[in-house]
N, C-alpha and C. Protein backbone atom coordinates (compact mmCIF):
# COMPACT_ATOMS: atom_id res chain seq x y z
N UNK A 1 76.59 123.25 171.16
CA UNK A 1 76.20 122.78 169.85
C UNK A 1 75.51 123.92 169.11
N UNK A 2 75.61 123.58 168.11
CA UNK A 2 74.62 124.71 167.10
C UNK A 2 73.25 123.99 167.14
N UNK A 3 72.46 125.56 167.37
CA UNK A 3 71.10 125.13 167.34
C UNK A 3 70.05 125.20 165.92
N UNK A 4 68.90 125.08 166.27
CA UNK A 4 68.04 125.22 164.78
C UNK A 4 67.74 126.33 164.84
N UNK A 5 67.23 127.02 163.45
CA UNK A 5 66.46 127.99 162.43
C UNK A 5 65.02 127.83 163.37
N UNK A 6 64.47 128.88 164.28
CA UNK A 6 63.22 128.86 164.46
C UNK A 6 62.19 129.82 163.30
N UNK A 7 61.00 129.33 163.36
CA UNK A 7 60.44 130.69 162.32
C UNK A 7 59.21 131.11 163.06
N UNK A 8 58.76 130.32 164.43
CA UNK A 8 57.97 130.68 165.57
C UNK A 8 58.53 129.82 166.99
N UNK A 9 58.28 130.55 167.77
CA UNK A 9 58.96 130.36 169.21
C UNK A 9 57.83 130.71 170.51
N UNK A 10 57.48 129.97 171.63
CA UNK A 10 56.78 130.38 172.46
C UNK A 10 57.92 131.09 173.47
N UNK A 11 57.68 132.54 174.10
CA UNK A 11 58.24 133.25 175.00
C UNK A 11 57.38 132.81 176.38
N UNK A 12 58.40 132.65 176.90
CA UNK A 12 57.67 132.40 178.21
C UNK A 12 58.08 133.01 179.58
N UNK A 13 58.28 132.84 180.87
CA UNK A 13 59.10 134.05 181.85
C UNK A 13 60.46 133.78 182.04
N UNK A 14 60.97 132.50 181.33
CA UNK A 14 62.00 132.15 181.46
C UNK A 14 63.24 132.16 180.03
N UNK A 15 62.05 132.56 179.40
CA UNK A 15 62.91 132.50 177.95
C UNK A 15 61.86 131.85 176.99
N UNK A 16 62.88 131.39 175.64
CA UNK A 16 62.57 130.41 174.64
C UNK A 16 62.07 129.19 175.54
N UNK A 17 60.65 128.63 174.71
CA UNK A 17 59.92 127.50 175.13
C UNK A 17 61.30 126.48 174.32
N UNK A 18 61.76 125.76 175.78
CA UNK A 18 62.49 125.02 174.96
C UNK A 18 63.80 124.92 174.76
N UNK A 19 64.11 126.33 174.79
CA UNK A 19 65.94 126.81 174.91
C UNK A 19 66.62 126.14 175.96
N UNK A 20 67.90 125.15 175.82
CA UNK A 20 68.37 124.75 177.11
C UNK A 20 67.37 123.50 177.67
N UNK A 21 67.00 123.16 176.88
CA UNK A 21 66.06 121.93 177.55
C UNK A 21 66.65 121.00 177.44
N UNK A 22 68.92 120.60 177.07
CA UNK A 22 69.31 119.82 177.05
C UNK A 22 70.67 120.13 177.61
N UNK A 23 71.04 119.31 178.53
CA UNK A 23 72.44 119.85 178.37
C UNK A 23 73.78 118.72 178.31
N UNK A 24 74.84 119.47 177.69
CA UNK A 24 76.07 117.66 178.02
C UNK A 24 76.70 118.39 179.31
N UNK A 25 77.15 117.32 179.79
CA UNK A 25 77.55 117.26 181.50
C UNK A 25 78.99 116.65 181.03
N UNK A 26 79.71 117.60 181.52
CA UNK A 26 81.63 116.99 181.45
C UNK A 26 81.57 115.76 182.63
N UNK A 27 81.73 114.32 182.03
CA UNK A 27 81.89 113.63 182.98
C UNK A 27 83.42 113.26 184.22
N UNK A 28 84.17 114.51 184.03
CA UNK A 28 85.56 114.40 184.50
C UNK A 28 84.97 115.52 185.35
N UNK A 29 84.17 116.62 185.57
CA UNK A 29 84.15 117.39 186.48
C UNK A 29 82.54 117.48 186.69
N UNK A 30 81.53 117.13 186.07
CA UNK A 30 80.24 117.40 186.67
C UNK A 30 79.57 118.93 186.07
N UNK A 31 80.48 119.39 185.11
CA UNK A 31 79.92 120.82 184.94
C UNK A 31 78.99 120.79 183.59
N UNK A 32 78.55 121.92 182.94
CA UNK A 32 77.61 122.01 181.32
C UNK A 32 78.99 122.09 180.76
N UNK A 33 78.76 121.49 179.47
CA UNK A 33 80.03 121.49 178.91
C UNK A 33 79.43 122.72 177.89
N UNK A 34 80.54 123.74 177.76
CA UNK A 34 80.42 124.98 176.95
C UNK A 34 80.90 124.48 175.80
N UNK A 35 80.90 125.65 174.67
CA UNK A 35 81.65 125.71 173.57
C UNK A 35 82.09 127.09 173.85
N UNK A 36 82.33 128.04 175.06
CA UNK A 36 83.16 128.58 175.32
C UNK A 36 84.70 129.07 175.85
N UNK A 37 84.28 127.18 175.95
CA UNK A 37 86.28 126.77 176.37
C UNK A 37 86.61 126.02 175.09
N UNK A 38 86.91 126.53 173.84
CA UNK A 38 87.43 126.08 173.03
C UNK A 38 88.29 125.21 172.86
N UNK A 39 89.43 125.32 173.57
CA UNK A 39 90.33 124.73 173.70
C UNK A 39 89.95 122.95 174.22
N UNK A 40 89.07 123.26 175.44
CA UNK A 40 88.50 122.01 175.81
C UNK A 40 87.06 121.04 175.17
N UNK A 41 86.64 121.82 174.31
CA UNK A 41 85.46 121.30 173.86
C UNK A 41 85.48 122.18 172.16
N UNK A 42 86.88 121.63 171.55
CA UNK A 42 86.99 122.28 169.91
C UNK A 42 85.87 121.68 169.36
N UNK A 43 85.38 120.55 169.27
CA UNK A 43 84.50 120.36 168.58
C UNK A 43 82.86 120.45 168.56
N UNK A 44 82.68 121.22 169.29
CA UNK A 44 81.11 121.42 169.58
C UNK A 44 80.03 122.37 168.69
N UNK A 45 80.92 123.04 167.78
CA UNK A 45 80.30 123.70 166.67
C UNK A 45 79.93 122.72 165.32
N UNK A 46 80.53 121.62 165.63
CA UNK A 46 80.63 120.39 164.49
C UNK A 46 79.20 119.72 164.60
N UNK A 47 78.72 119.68 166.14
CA UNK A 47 77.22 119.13 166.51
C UNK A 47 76.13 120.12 166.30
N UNK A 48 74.87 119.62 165.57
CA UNK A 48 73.79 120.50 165.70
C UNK A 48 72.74 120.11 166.07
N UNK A 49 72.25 120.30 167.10
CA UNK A 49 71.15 119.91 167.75
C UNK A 49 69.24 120.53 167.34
N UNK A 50 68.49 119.74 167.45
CA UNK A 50 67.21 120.72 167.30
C UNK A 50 66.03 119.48 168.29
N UNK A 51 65.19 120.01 168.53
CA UNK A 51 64.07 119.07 169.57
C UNK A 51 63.23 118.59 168.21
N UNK A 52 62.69 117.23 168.62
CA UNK A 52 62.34 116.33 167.22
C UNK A 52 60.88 116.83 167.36
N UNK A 53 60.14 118.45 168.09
CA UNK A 53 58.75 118.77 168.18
C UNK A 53 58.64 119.88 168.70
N UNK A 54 58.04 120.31 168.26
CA UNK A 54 58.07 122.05 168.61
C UNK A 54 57.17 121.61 170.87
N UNK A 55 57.98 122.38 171.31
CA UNK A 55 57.32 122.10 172.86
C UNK A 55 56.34 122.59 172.82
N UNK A 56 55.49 121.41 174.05
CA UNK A 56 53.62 122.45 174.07
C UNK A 56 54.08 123.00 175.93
N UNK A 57 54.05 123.78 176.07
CA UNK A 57 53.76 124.16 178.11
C UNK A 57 52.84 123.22 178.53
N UNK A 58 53.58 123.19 179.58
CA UNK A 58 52.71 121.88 180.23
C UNK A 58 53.32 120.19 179.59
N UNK A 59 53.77 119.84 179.14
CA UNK A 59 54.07 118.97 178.53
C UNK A 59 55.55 118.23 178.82
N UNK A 60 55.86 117.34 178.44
CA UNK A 60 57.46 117.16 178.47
C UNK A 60 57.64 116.95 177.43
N UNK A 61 59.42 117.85 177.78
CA UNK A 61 59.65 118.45 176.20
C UNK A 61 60.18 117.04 175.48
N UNK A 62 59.88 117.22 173.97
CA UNK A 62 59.95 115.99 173.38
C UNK A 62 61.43 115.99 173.54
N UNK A 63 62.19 114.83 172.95
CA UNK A 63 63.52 114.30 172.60
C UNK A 63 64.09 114.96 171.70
N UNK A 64 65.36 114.94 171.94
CA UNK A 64 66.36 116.09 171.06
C UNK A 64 67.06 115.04 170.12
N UNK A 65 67.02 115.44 168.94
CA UNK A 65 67.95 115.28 167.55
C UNK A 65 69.24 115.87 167.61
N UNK A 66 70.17 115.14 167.42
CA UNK A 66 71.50 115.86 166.89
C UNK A 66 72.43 115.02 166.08
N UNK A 67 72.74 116.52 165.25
CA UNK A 67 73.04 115.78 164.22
C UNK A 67 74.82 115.61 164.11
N UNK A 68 75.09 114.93 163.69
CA UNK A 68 77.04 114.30 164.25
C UNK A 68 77.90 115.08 163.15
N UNK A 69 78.89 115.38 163.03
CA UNK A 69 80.02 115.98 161.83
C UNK A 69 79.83 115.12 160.70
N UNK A 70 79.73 113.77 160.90
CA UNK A 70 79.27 112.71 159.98
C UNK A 70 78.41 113.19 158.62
N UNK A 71 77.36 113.63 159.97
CA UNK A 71 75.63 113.63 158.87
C UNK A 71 74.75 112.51 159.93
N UNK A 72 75.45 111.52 160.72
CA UNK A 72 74.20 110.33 161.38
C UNK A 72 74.00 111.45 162.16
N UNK A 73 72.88 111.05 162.25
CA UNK A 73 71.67 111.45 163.30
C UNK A 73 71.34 110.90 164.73
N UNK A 74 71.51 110.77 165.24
CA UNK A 74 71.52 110.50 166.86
C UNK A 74 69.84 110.95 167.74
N UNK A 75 69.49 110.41 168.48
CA UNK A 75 68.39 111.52 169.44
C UNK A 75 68.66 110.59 171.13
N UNK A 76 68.03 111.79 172.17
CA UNK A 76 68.00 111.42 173.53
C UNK A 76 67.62 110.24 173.50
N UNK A 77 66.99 109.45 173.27
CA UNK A 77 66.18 108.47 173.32
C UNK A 77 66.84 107.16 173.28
N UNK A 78 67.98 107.12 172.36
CA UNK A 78 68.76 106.47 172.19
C UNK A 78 69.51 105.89 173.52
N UNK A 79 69.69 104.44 173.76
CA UNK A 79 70.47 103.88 175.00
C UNK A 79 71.92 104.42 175.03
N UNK A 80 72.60 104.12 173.82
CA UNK A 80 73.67 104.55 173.74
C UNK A 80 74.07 105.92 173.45
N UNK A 81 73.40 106.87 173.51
CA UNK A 81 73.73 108.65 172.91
C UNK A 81 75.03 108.88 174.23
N UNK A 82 75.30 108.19 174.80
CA UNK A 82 76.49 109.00 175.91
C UNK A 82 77.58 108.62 175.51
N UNK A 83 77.21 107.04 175.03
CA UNK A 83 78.44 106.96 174.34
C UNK A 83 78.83 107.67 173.40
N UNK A 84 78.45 107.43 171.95
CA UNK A 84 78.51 108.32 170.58
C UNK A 84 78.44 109.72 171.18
N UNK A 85 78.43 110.14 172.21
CA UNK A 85 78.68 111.45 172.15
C UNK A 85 79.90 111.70 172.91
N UNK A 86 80.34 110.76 173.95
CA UNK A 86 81.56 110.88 174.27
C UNK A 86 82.75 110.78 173.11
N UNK A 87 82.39 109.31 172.15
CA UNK A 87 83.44 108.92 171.43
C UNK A 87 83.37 110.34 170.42
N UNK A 88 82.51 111.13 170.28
CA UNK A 88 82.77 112.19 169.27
C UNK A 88 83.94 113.44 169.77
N UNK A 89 83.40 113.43 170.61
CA UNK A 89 84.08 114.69 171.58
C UNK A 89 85.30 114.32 172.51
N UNK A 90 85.42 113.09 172.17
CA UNK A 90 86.65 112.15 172.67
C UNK A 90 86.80 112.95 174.18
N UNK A 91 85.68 112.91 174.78
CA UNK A 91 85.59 113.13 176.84
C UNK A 91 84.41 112.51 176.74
N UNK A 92 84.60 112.14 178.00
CA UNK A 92 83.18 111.72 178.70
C UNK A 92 81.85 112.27 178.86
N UNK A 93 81.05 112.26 178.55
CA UNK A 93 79.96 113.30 178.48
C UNK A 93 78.83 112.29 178.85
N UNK A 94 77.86 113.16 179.45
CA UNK A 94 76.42 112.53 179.11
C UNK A 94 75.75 113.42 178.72
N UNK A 95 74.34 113.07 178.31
CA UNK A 95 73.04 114.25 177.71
C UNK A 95 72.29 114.05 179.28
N UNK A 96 71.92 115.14 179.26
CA UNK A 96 70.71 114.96 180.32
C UNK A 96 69.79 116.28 180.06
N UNK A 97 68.57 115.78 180.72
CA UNK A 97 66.87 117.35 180.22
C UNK A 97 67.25 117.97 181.67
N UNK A 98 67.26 119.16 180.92
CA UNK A 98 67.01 120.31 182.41
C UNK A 98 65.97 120.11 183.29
N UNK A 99 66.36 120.01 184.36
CA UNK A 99 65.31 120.23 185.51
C UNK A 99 64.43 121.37 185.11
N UNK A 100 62.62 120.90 185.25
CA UNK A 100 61.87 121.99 184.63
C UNK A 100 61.31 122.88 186.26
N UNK A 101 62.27 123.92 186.08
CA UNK A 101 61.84 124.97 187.55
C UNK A 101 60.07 125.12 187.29
């Protein structure tokens, strides 16, 4: 997905506070679904994602916003986001938060 415009960012030893704190899971194979297999995931530049709160360390990271080709707005939080995100991307997908190492 396309991400947000930061204009401050916490660095931390692992990266961006925050970067990757979501990922979709191909539900036909179990893997991160890229937008580097084009072919298999054309539409993932159409989604734009951003976290609905800047992360504090120490904390859990708030819930992610994304926004649909539409314009609706969607977030994690939502019961149904696996669906609406499958029916967008017409595969199976789920959202799930990175395991925090």
């Amino acid at each position: 997905m396309m991400g947000e415009e930061l204009y401050a960012a916490e660095v931390t030893a692992r990266g961006l506070a925050g970067d990757r704190a979501y990922a979709l899971i191909d539900g036909s194979d179990g893997k991160v679904v890229t937008a580097k297999n084009p072919r298999k995931w054309p539409d993932m530049f159409y989604l734009r994602a951003a976290l609905a709160a800047a992360p504090e360390a120490g904390s859990k990271m708030p819930p992610v916003r994304i926004t649909l080709p539409d314009g609706t707005l969607i977030t994690s939080e939502q019961p149904d986001v696996h669906q609406i995100l499958s029916k967008v991307l017409e595969r199976d997908v789920r959202l799930t938060a990175a395991a925090v190492a």
